[in-house]
PDB file of N, CA and C in Angstrom:
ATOM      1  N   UNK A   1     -48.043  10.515  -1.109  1.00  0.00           N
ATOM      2  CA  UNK A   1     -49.052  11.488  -1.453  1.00  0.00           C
ATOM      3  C   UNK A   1     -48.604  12.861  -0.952  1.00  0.00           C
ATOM      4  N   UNK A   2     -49.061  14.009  -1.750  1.00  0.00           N
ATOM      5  CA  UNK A   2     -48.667  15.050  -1.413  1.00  0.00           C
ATOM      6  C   UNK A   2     -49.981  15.657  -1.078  1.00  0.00           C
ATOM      7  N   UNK A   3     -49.381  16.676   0.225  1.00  0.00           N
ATOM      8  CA  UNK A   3     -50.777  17.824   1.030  1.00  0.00           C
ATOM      9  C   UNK A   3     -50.086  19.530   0.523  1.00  0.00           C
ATOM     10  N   UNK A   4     -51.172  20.001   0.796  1.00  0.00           N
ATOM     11  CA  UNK A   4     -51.159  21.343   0.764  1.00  0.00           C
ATOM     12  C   UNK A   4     -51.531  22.161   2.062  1.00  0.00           C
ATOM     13  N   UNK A   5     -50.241  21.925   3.097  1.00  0.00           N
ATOM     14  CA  UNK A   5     -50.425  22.113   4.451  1.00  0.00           C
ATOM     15  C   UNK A   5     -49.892  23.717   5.096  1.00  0.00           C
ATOM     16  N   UNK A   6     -50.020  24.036   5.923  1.00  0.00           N
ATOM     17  CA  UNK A   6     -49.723  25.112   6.701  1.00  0.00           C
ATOM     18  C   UNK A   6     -48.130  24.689   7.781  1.00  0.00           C
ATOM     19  N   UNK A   7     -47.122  25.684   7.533  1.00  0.00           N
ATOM     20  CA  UNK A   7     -46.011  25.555   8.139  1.00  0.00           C
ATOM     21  C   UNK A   7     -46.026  27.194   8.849  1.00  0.00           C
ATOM     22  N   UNK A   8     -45.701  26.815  10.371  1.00  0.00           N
ATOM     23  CA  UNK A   8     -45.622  27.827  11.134  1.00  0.00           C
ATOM     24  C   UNK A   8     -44.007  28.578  11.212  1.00  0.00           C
ATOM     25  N   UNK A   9     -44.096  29.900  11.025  1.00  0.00           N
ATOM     26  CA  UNK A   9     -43.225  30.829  11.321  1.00  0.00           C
ATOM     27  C   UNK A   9     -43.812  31.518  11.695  1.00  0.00           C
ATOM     28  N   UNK A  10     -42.614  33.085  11.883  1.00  0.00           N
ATOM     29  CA  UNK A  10     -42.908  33.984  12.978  1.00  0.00           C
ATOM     30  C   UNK A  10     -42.198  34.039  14.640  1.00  0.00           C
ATOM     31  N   UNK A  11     -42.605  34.796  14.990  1.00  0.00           N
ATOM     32  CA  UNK A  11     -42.326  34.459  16.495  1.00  0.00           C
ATOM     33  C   UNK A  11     -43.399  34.319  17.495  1.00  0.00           C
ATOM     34  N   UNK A  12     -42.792  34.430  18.517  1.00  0.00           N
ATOM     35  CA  UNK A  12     -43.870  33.983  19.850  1.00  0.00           C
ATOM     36  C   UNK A  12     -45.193  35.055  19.449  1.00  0.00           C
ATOM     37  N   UNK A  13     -46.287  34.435  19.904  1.00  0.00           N
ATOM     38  CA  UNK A  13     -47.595  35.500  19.951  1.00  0.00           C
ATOM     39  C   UNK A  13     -47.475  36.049  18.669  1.00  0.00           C
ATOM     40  N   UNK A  14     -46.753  36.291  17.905  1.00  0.00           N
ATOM     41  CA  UNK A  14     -46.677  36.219  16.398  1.00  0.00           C
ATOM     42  C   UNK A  14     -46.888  35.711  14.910  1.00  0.00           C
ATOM     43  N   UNK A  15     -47.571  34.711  14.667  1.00  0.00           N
ATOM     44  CA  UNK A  15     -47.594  33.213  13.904  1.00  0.00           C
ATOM     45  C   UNK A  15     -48.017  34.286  12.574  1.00  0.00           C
ATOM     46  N   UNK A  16     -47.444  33.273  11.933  1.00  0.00           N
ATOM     47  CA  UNK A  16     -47.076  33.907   9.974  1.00  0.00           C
ATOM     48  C   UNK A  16     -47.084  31.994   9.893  1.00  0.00           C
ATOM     49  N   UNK A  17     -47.948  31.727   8.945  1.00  0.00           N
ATOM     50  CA  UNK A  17     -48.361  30.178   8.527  1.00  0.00           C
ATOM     51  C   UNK A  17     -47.496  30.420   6.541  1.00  0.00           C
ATOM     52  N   UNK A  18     -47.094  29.664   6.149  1.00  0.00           N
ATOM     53  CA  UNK A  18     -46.888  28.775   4.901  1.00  0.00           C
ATOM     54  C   UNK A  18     -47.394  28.464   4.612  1.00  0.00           C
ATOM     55  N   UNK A  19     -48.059  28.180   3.246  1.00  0.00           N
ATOM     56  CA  UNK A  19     -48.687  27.170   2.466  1.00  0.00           C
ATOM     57  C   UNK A  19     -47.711  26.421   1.992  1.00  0.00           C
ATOM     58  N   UNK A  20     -47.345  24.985   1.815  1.00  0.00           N
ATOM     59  CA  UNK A  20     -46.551  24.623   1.606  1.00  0.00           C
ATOM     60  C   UNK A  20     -46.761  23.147   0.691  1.00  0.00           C
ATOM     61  N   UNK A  21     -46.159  22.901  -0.451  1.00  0.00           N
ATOM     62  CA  UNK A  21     -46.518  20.848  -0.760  1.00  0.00           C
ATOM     63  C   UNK A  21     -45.309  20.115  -0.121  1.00  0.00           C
ATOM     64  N   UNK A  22     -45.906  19.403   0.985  1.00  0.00           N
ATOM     65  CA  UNK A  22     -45.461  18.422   1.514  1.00  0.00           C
ATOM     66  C   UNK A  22     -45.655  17.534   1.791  1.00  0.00           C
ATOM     67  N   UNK A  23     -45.044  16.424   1.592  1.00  0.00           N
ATOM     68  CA  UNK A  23     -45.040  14.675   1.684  1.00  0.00           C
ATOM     69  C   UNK A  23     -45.764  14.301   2.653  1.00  0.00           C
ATOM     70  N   UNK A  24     -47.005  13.625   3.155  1.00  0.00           N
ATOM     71  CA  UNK A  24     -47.497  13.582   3.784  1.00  0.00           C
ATOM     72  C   UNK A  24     -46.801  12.695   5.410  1.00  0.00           C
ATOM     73  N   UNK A  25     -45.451  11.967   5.088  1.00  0.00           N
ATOM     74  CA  UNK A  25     -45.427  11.660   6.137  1.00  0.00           C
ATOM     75  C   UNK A  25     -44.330  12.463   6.539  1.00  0.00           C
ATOM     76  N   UNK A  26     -44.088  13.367   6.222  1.00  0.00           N
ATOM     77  CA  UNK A  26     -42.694  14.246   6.831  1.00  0.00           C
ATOM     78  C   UNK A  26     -43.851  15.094   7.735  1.00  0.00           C
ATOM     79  N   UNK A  27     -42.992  15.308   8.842  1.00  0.00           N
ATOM     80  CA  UNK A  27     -43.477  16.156   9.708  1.00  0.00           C
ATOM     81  C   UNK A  27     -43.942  17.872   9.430  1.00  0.00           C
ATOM     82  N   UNK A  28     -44.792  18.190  10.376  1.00  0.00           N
ATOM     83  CA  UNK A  28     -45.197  19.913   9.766  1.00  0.00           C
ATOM     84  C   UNK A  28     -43.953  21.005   9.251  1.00  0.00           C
ATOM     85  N   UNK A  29     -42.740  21.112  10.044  1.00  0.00           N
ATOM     86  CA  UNK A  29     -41.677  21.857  10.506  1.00  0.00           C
ATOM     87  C   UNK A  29     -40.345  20.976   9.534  1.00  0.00           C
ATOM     88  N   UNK A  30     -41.051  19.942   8.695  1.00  0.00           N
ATOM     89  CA  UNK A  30     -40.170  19.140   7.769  1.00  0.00           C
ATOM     90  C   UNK A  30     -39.399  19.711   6.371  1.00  0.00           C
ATOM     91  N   UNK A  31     -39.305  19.106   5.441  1.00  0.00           N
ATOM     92  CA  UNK A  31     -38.069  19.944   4.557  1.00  0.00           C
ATOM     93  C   UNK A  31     -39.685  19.951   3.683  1.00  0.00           C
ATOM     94  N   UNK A  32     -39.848  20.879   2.906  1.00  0.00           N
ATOM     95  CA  UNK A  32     -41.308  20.823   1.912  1.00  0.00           C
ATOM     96  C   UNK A  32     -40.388  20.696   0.703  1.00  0.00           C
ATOM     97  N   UNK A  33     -41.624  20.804  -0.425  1.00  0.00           N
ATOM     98  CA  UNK A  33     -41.371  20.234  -1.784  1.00  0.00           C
ATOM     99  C   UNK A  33     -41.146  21.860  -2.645  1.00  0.00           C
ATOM    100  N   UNK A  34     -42.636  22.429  -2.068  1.00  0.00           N
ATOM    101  CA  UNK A  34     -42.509  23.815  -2.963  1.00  0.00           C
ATOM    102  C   UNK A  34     -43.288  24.774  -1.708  1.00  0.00           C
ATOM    103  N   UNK A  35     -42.957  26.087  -1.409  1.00  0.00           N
ATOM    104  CA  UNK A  35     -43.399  27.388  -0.787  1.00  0.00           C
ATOM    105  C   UNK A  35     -44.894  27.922  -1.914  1.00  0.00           C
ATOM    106  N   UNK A  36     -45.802  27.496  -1.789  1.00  0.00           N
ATOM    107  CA  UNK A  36     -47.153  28.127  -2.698  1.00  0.00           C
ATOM    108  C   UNK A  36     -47.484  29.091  -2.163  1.00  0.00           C
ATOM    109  N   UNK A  37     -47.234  29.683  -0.984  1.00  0.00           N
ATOM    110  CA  UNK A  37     -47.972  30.934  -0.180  1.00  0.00           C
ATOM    111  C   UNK A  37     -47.740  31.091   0.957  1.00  0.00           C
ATOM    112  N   UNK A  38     -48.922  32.217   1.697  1.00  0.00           N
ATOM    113  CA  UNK A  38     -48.508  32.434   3.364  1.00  0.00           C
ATOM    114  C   UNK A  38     -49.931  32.877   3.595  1.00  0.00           C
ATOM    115  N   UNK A  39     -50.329  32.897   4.949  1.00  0.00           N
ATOM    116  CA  UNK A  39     -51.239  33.527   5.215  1.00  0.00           C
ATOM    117  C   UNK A  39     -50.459  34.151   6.718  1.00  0.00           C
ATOM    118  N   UNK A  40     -51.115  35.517   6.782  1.00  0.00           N
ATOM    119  CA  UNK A  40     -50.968  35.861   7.972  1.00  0.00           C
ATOM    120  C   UNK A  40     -52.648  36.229   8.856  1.00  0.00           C
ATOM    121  N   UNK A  41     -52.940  35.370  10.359  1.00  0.00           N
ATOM    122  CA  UNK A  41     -53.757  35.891  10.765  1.00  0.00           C
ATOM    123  C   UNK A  41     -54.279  36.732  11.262  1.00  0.00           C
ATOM    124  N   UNK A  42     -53.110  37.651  12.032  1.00  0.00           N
ATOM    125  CA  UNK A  42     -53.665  38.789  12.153  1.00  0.00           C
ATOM    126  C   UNK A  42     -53.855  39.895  11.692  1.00  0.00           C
ATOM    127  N   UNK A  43     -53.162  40.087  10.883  1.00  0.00           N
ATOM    128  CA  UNK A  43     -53.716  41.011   9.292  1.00  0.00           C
ATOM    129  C   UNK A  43     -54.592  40.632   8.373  1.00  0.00           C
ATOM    130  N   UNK A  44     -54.807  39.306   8.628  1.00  0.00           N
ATOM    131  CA  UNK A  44     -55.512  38.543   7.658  1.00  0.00           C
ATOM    132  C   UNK A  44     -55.663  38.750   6.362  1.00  0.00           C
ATOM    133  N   UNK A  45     -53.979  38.629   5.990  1.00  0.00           N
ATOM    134  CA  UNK A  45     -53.590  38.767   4.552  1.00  0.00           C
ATOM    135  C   UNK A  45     -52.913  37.205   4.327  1.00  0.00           C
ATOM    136  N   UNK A  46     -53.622  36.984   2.424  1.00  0.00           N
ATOM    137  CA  UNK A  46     -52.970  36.061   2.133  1.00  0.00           C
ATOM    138  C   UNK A  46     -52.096  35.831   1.060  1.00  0.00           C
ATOM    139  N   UNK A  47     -51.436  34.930   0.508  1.00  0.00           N
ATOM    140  CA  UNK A  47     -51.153  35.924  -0.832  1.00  0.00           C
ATOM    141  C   UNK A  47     -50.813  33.603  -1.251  1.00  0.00           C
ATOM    142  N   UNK A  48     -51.099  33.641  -2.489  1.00  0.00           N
ATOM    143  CA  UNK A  48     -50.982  32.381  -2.837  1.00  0.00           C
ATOM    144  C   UNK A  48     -50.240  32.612  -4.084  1.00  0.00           C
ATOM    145  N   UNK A  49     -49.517  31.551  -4.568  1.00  0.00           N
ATOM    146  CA  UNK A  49     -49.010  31.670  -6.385  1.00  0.00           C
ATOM    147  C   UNK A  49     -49.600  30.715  -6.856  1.00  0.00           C
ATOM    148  N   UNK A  50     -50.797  31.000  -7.414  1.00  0.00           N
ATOM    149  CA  UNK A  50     -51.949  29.971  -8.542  1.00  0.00           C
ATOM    150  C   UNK A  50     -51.295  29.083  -9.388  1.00  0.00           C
ATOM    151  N   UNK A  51     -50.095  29.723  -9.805  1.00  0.00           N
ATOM    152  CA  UNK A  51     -49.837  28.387 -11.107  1.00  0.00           C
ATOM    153  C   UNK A  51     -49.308  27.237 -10.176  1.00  0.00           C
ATOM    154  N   UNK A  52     -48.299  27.624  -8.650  1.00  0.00           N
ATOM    155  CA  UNK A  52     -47.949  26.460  -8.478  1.00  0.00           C
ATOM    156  C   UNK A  52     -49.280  25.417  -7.555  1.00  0.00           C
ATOM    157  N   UNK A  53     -50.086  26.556  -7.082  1.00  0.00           N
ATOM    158  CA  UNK A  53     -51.208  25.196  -6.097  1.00  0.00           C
ATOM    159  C   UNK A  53     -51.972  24.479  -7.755  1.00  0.00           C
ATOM    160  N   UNK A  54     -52.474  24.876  -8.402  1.00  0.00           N
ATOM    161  CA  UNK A  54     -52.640  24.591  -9.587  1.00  0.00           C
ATOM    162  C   UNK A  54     -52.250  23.307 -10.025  1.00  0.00           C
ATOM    163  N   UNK A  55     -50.612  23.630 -10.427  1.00  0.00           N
ATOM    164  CA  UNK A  55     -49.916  22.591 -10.125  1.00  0.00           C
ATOM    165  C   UNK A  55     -49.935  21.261  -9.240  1.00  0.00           C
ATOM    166  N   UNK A  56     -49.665  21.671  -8.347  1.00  0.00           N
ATOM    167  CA  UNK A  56     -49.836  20.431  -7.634  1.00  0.00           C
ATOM    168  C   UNK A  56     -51.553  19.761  -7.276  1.00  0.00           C
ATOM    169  N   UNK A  57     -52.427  20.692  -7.363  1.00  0.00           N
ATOM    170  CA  UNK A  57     -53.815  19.872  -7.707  1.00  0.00           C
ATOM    171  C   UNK A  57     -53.497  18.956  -8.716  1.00  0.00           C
ATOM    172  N   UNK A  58     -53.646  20.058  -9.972  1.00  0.00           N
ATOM    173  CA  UNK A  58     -53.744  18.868 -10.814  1.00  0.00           C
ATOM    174  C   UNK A  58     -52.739  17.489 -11.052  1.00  0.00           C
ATOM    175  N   UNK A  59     -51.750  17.141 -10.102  1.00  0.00           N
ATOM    176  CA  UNK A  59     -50.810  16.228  -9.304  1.00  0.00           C
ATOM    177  C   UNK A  59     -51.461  15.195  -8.596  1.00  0.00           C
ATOM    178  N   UNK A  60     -52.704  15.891  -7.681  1.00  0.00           N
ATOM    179  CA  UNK A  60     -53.323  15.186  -6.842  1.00  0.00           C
ATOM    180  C   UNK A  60     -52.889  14.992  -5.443  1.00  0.00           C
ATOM    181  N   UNK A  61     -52.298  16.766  -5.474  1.00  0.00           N
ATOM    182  CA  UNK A  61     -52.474  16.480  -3.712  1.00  0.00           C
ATOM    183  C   UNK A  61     -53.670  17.143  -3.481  1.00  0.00           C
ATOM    184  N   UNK A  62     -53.919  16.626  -2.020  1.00  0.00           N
ATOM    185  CA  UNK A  62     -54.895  17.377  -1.330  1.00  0.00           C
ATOM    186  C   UNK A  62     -54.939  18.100  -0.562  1.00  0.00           C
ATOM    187  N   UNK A  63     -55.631  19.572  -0.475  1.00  0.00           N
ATOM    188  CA  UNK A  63     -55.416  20.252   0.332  1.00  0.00           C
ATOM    189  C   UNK A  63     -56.000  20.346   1.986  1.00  0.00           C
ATOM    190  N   UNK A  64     -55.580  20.550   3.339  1.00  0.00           N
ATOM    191  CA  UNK A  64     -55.898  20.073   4.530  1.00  0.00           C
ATOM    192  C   UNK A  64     -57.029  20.911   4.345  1.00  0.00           C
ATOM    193  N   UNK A  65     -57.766  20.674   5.462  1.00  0.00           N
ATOM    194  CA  UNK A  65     -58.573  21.697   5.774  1.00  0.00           C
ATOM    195  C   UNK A  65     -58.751  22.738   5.781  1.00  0.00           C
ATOM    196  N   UNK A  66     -57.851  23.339   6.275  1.00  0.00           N
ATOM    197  CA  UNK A  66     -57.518  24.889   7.104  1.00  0.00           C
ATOM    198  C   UNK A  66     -57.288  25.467   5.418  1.00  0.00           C
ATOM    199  N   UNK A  67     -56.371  24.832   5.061  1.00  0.00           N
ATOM    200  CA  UNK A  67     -55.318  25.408   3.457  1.00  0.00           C
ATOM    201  C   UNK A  67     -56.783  25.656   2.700  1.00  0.00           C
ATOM    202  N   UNK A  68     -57.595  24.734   2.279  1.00  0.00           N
ATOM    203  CA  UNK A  68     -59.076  24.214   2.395  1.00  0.00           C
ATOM    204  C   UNK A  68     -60.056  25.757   2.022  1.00  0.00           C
ATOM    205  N   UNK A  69     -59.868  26.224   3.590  1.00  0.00           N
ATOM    206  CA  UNK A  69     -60.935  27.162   3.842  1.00  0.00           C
ATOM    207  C   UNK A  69     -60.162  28.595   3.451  1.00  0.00           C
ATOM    208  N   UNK A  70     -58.900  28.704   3.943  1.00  0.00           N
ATOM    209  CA  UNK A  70     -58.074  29.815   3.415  1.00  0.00           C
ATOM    210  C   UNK A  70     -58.394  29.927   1.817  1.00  0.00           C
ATOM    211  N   UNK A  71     -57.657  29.086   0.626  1.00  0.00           N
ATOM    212  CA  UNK A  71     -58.413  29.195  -0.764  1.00  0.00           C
ATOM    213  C   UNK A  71     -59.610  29.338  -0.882  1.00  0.00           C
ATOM    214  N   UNK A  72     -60.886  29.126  -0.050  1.00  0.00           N
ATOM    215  CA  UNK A  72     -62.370  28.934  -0.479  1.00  0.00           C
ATOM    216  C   UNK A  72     -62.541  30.407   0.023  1.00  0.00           C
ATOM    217  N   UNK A  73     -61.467  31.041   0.891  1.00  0.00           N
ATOM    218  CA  UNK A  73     -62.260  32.406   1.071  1.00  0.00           C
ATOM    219  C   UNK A  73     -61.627  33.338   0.386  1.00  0.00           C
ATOM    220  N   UNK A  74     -60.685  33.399  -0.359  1.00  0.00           N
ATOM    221  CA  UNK A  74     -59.573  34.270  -1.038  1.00  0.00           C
ATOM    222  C   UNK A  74     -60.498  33.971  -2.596  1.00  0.00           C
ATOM    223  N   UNK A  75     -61.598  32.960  -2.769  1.00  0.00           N
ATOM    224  CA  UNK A  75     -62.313  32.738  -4.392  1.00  0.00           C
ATOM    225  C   UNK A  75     -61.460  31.897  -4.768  1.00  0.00           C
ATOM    226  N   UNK A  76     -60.305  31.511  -4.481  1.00  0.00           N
ATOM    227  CA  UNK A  76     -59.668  30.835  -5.231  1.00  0.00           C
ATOM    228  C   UNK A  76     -60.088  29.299  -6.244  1.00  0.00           C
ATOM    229  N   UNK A  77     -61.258  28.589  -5.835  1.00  0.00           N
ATOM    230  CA  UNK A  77     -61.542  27.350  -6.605  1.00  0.00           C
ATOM    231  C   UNK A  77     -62.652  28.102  -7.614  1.00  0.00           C
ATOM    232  N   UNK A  78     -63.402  29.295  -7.545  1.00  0.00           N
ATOM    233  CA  UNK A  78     -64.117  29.502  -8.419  1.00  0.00           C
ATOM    234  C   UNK A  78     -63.350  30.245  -9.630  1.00  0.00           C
ATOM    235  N   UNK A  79     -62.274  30.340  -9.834  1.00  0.00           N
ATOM    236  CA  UNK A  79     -61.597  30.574 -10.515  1.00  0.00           C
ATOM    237  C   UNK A  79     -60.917  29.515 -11.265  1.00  0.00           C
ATOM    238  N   UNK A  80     -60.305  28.329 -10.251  1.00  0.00           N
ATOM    239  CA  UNK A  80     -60.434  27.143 -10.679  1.00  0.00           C
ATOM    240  C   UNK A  80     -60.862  26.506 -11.431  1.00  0.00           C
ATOM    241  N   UNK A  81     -62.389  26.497 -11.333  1.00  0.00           N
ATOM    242  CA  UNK A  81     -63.643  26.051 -11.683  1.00  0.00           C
ATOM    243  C   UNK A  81     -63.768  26.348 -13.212  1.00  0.00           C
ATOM    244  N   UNK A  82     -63.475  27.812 -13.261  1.00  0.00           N
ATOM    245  CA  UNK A  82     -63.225  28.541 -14.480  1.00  0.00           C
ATOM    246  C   UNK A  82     -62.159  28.295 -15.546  1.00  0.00           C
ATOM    247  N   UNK A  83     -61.300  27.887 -14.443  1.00  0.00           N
ATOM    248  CA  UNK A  83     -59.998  27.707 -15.373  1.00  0.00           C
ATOM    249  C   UNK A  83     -60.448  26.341 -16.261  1.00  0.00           C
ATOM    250  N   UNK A  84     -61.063  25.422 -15.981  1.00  0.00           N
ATOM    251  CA  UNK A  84     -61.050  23.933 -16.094  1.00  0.00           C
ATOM    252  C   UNK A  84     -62.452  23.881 -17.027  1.00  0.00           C
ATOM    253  N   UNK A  85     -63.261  25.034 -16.891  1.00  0.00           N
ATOM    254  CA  UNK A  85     -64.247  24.437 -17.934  1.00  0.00           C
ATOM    255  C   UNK A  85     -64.108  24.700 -18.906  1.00  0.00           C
TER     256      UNK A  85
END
């Protein structure tokens, strides 16, 4: 099964997160499938590429939590929502 997880870069006291599709049993810091985005928190900028999370939804991965709440606040599923009806 594939997730739609957060991979940490950056440096110390620094963190820059990935959105990333990865195999659920490979580790966080593991080889991923595809780069879908980034969020940064302390700018709290995000930037996603729709066709590929898209993609891999309609695949049937799932996205973690965090990945989760990042898309639900950027609008991203009501657009979704849109796309699909």
């Amino acid at each position: 099964m594939v997730k739609l997880r957060l991979k940490r870069c950056g440096r110390k006291q620094r963190a820059i997160y990935r959105i990333i599709a990865i195999d659920v049993r490979s580790r966080r810091e593991g080889r991923d499938l595809r780069k879908v985005g980034f969020y940064d928190p302390i700018k709290n900028q995000t930037y996603s590429n729709v066709p590929a999370i898209l993609y891999f939804l309609k695949k049937g991965a799932q996205p973690t939590g965090t990945v989760y709440d990042i898309l639900r606040k950027a609008e991203f599923f009501q657009e979704f929502r849109v796309f699909f009806l």
